[in-house]
C-alpha atoms as a PDB file:
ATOM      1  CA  UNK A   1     -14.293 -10.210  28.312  1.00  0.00           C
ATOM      2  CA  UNK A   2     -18.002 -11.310  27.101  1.00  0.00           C
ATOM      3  CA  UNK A   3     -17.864 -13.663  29.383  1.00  0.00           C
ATOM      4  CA  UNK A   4     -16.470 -11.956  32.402  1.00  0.00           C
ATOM      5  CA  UNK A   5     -19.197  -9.225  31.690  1.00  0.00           C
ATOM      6  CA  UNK A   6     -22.118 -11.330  31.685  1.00  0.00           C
ATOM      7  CA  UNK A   7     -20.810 -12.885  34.721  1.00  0.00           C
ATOM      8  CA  UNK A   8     -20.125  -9.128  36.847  1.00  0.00           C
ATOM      9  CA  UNK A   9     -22.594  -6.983  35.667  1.00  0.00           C
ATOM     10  CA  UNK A  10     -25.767  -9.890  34.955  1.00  0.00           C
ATOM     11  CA  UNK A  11     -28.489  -7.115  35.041  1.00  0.00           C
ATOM     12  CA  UNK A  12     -27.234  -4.966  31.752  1.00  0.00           C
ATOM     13  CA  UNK A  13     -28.868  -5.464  28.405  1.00  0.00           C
ATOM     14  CA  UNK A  14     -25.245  -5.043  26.595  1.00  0.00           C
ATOM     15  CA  UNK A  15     -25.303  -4.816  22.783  1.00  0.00           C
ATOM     16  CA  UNK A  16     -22.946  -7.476  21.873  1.00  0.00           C
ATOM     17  CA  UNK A  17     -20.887  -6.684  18.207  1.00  0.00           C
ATOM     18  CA  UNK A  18     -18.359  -8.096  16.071  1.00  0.00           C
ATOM     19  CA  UNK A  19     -16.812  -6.701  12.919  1.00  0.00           C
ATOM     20  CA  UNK A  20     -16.560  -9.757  10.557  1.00  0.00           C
ATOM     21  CA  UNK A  21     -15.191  -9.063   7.116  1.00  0.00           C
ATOM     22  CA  UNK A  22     -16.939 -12.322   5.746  1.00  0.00           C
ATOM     23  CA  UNK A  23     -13.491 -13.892   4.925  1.00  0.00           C
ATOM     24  CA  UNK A  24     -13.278 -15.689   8.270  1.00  0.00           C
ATOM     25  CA  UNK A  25     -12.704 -19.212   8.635  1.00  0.00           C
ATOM     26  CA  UNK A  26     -15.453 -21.735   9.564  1.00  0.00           C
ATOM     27  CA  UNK A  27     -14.392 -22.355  13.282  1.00  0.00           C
ATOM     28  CA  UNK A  28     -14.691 -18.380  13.704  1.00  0.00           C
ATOM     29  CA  UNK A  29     -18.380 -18.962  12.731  1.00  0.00           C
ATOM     30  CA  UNK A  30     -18.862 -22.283  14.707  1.00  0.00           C
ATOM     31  CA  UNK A  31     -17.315 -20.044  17.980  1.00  0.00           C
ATOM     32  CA  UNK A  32     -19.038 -17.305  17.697  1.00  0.00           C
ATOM     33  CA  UNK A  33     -22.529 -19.660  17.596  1.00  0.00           C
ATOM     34  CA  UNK A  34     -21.505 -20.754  20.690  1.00  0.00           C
ATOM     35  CA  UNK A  35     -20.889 -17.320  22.388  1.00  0.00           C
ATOM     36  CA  UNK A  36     -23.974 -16.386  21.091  1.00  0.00           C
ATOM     37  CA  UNK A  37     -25.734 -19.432  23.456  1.00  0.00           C
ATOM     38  CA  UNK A  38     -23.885 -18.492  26.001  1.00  0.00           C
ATOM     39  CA  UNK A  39     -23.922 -14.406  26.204  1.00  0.00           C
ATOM     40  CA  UNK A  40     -27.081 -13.501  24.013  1.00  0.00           C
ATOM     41  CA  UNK A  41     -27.331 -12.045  20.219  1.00  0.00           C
ATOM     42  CA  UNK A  42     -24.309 -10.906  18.580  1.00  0.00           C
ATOM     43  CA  UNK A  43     -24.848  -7.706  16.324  1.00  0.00           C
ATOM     44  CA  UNK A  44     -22.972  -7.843  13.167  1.00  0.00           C
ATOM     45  CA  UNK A  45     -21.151  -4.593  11.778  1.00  0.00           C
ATOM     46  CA  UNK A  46     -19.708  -5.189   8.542  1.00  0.00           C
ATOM     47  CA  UNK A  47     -19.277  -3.393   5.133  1.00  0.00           C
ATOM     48  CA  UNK A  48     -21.256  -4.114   2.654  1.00  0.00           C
ATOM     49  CA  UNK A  49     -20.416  -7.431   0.641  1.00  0.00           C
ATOM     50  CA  UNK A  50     -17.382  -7.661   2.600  1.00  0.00           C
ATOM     51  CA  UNK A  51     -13.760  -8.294   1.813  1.00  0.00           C
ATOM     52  CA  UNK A  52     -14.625 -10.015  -1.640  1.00  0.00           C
ATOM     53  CA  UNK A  53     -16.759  -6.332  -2.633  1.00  0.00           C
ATOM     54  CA  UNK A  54     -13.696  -4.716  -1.795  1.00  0.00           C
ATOM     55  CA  UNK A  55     -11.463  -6.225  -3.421  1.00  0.00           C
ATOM     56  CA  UNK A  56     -13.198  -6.500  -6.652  1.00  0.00           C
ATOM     57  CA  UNK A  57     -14.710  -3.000  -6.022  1.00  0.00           C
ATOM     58  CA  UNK A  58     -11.196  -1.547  -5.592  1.00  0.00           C
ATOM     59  CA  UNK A  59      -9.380  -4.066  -7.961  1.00  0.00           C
ATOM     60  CA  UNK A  60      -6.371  -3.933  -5.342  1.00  0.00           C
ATOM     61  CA  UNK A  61      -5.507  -6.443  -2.585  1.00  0.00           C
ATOM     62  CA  UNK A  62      -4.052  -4.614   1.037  1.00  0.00           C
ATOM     63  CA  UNK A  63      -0.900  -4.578   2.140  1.00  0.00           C
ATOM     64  CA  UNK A  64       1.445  -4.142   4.999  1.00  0.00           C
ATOM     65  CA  UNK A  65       1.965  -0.387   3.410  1.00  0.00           C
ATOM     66  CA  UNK A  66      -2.003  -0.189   2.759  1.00  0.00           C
ATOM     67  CA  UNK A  67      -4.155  -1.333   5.970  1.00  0.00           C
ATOM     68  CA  UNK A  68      -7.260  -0.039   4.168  1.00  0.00           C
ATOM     69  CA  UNK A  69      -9.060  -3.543   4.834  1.00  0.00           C
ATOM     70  CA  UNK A  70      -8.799  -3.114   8.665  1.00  0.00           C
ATOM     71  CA  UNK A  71      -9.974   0.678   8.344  1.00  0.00           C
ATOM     72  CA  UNK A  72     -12.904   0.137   5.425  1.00  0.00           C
ATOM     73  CA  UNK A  73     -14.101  -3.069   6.747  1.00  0.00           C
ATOM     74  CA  UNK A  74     -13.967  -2.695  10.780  1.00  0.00           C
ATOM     75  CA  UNK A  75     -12.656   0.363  12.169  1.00  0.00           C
ATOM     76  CA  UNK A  76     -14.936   3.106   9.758  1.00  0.00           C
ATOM     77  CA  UNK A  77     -18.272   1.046  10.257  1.00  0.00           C
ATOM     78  CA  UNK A  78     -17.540   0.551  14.008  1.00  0.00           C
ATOM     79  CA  UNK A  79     -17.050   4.080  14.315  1.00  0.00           C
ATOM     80  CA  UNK A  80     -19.738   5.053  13.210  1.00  0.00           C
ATOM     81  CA  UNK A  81     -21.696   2.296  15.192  1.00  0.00           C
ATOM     82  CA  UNK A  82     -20.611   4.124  18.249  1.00  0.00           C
ATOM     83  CA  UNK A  83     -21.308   7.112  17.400  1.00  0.00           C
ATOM     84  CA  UNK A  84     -24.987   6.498  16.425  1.00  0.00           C
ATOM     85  CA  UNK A  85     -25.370   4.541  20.175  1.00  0.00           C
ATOM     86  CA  UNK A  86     -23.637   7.672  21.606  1.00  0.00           C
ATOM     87  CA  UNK A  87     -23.743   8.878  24.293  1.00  0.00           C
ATOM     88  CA  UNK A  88     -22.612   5.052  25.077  1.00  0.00           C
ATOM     89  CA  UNK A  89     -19.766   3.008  27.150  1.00  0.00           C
ATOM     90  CA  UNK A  90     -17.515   0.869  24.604  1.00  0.00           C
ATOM     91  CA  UNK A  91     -16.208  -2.208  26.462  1.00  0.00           C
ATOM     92  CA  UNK A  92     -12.559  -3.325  25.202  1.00  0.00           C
ATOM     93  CA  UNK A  93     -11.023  -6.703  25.615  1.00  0.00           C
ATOM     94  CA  UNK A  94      -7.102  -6.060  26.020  1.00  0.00           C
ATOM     95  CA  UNK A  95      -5.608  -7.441  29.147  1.00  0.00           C
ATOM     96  CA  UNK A  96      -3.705  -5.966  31.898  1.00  0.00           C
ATOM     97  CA  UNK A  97      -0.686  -7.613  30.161  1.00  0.00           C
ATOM     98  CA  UNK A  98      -0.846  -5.656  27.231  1.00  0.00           C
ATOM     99  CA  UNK A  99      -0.478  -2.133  28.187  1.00  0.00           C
ATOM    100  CA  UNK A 100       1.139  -0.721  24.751  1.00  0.00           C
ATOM    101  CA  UNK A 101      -2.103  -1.523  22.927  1.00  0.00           C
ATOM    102  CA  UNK A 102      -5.034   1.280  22.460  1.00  0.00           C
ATOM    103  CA  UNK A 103      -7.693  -0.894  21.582  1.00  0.00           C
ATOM    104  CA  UNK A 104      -8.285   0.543  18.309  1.00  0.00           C
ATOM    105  CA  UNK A 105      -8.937   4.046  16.584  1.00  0.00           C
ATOM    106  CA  UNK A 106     -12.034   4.910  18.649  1.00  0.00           C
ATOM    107  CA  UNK A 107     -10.568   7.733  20.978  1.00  0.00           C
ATOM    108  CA  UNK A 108     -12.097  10.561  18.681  1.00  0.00           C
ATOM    109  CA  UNK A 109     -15.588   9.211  18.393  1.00  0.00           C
ATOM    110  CA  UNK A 110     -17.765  12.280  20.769  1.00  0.00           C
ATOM    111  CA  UNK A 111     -19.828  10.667  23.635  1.00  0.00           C
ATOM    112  CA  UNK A 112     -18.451   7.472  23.998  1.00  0.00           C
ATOM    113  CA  UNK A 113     -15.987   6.055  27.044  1.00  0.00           C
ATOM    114  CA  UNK A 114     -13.956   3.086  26.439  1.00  0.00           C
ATOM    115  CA  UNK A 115     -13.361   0.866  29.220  1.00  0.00           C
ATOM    116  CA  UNK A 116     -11.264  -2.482  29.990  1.00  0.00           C
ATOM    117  CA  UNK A 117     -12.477  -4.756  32.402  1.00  0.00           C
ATOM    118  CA  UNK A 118      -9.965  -7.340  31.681  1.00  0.00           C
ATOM    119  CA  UNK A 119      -7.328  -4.183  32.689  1.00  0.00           C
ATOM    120  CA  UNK A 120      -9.359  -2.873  35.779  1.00  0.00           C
ATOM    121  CA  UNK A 121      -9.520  -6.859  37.111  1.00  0.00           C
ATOM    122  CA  UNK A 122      -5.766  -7.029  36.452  1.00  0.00           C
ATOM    123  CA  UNK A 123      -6.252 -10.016  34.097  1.00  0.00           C
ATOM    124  CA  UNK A 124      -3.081 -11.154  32.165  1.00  0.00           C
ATOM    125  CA  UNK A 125      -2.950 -13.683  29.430  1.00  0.00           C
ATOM    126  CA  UNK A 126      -2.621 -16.504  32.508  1.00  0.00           C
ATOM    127  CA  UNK A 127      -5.326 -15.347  33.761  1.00  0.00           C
ATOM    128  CA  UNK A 128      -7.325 -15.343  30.668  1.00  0.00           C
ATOM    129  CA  UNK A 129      -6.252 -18.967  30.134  1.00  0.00           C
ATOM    130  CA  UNK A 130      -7.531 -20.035  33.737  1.00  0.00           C
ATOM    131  CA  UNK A 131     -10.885 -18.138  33.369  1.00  0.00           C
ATOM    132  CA  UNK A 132     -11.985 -19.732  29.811  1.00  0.00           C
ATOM    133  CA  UNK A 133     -10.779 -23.270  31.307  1.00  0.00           C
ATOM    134  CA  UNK A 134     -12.776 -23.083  34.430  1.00  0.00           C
ATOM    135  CA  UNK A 135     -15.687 -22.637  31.958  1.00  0.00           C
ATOM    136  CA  UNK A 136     -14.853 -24.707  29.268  1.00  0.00           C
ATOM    137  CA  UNK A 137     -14.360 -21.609  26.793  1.00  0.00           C
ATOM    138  CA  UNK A 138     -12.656 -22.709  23.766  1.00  0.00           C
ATOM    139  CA  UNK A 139     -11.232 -20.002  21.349  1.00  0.00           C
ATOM    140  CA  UNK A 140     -10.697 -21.384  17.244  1.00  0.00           C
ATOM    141  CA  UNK A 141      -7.154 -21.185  16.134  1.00  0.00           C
ATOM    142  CA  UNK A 142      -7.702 -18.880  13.304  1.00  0.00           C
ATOM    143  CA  UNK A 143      -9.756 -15.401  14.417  1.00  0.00           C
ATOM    144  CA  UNK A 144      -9.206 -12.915  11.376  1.00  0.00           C
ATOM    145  CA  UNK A 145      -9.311 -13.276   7.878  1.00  0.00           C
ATOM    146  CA  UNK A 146      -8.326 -16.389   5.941  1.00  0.00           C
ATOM    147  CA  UNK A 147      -6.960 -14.167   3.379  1.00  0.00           C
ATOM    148  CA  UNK A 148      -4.492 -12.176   4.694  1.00  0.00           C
ATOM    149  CA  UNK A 149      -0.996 -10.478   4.289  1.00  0.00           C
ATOM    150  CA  UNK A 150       0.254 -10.616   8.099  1.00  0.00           C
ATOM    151  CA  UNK A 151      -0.079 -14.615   7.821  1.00  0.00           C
ATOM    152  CA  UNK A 152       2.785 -16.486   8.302  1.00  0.00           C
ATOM    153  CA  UNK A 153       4.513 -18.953   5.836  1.00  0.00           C
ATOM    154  CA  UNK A 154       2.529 -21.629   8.618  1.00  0.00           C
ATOM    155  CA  UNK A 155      -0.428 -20.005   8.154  1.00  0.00           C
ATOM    156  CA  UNK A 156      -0.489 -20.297   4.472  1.00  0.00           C
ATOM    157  CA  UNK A 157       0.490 -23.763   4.268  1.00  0.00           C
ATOM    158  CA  UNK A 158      -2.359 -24.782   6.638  1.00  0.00           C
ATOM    159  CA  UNK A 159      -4.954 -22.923   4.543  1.00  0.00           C
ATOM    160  CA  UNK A 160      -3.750 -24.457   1.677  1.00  0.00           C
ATOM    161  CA  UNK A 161      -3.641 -27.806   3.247  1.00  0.00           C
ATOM    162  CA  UNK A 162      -7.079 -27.619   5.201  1.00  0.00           C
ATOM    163  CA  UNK A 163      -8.692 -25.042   2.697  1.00  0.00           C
ATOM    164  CA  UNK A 164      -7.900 -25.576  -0.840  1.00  0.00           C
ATOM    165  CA  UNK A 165     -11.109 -23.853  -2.093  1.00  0.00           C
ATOM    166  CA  UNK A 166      -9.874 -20.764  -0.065  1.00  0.00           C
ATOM    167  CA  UNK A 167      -6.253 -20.466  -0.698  1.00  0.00           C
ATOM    168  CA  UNK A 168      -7.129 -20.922  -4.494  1.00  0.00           C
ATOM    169  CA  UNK A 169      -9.536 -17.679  -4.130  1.00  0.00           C
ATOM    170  CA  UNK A 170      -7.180 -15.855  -3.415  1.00  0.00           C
ATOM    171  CA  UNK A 171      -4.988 -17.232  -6.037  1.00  0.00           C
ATOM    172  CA  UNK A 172      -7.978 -15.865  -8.052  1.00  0.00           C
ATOM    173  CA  UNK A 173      -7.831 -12.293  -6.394  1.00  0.00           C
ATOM    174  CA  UNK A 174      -4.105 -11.748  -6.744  1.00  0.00           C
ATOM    175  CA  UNK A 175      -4.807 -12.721 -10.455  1.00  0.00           C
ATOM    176  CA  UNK A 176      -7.729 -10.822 -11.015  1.00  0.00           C
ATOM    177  CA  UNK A 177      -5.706  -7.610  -9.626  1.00  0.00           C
ATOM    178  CA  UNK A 178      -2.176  -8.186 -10.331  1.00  0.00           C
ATOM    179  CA  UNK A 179      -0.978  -8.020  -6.461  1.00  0.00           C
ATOM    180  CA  UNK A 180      -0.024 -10.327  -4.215  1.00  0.00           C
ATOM    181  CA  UNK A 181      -0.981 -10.663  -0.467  1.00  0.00           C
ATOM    182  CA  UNK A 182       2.733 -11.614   0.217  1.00  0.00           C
ATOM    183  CA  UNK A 183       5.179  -9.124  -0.436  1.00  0.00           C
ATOM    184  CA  UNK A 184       8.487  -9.220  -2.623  1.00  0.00           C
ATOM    185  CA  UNK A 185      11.850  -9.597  -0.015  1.00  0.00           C
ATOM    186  CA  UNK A 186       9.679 -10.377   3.069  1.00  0.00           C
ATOM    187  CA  UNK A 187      11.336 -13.897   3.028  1.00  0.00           C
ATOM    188  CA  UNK A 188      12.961 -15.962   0.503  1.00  0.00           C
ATOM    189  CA  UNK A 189      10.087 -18.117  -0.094  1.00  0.00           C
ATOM    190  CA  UNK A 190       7.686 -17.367  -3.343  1.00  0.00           C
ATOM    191  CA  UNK A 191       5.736 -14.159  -3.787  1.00  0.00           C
ATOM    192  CA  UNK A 192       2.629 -15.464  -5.323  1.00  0.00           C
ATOM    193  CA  UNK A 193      -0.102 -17.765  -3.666  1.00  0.00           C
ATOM    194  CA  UNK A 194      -0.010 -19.879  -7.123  1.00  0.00           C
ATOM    195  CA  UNK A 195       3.723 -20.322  -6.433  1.00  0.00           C
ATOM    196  CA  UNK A 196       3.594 -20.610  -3.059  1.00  0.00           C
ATOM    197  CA  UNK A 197       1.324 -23.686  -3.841  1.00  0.00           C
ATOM    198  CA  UNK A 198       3.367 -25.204  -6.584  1.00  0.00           C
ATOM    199  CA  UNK A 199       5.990 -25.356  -3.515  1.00  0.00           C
ATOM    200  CA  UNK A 200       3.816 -27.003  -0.634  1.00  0.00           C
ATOM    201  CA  UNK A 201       3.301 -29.916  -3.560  1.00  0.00           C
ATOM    202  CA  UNK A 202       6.312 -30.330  -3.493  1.00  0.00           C
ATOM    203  CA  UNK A 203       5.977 -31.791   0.029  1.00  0.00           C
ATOM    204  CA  UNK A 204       7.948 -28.539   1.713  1.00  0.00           C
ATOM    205  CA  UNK A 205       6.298 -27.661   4.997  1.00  0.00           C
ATOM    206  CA  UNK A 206       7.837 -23.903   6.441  1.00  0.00           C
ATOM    207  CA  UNK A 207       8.455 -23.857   9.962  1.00  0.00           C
ATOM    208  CA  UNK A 208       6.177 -23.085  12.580  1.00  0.00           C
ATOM    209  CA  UNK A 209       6.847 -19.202  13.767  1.00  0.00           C
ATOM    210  CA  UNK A 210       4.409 -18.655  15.895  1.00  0.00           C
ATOM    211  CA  UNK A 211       4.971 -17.939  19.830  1.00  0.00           C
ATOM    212  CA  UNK A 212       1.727 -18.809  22.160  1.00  0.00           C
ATOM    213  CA  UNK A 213      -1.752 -19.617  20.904  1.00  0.00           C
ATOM    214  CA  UNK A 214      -3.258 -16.103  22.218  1.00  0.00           C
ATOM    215  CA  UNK A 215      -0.940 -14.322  20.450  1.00  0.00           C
ATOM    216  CA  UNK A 216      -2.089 -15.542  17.351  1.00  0.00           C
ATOM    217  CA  UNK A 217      -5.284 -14.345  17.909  1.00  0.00           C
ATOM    218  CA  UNK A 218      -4.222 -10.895  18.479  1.00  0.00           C
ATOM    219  CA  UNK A 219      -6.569  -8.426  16.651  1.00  0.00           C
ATOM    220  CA  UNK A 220      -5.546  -6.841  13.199  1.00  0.00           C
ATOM    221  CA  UNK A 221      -7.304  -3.736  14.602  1.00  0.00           C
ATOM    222  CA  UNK A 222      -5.597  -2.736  17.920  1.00  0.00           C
ATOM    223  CA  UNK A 223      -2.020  -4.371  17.263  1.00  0.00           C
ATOM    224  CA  UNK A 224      -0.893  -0.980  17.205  1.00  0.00           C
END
């Protein structure tokens, strides 16, 4: 969408943002240097301290019942972004493929219009795919946290493998707290991260769940 704005509408001084929670892998950082040479600054909106502050600030880890890391972290500070630039227009990435998704909880913020470009120029995922080939666009496979309780079986695995020092942090966190990021019965694989590891020693790789490569990028904040 950066992209395709820059491209459309050259003559606008648009405040680029992104709502990192400081957990994010290294390739999220290496990408987003390289949108920044090609669109302009990138404002950061963050909470304070991040994810890690959180955590040890709240001595709890979220949950698939308790989303309060995607609300605390991105969605509250955004909001309030917006409504400090208000009144403002608040581009959204979803595609015209993707009708079902709101773009996050934004709707209520006064003086500010949300709009979708990708939507109005009846862009769908193949389209997407075409447009950031044709400009040599590459997107990293992991976009959100590398800490986190959607992750697949896959997804832990390949942390562990690629990023000990990582997955053992949040051995440390679930510790620390006495939760787990996975939770009991969603699989018959172990609960803990410590567990989880003792099991990919082993040698045991889980099987690869995922679908399509955009879909694994799909935002923890406008899933819904």
């Amino acid at each position: 969408m950066a992209l395709l704005l820059r491209e459309m509408k050259p003559d606008i001084d648009f405040i680029w943002v992104c709502t990192p929670t400081g957990n994010e892998p290294a390739t999220w950082f290496s990408h987003m240097r390289d949108l920044r040479e090609r669109i302009g600054p990138i404002l950061p909106i963050m909470y304070p301290g991040g994810l890690d502050a959180l955590v040890k600030e709240w001595n709890a880890l979220p949950n698939w019942r308790q989303r309060w890391c995607t609300r605390v972290l991105k969605i509250e500070p955004f909001a309030r972004f917006l409504a400090q630039q208000a009144p403002a227009k608040f581009y959204v990435g979803l595609r015209a493929d993707e009708e079902e998704r709101e773009g996050g909880d934004y709707q209520n913020v006064i003086g500010v219009e949300m709009i979708f470009p990708l939507r109005e120029a009846g862009m769908t995922i193949d389209d997407v795919y075409c447009f950031l080939a044709e400009r040599g666009q590459t997107i990293p496979k992991r976009t959100d946290c590398k800490l986190c309780f959607f992750q697949r079986l896959i997804e832990w695995y390949e942390l562990w493998r690629d990023d000990l020092a990582s997955y053992l942090e949040g051995e440390r966190w679930e510790a620390a707290t006495g939760y787990t990021f996975r939770s009991p019965g969603r699989d018959t694989q172990p609960t803990s991260l410590r567990d989880l590891r003792l099991k990919f020693e082993t040698g045991w790789v889980p099987k690869d769940t995922r679908v399509d490569a955009i879909g694994r990028l799909k935002c923890r904040v406008c899933t819904k």
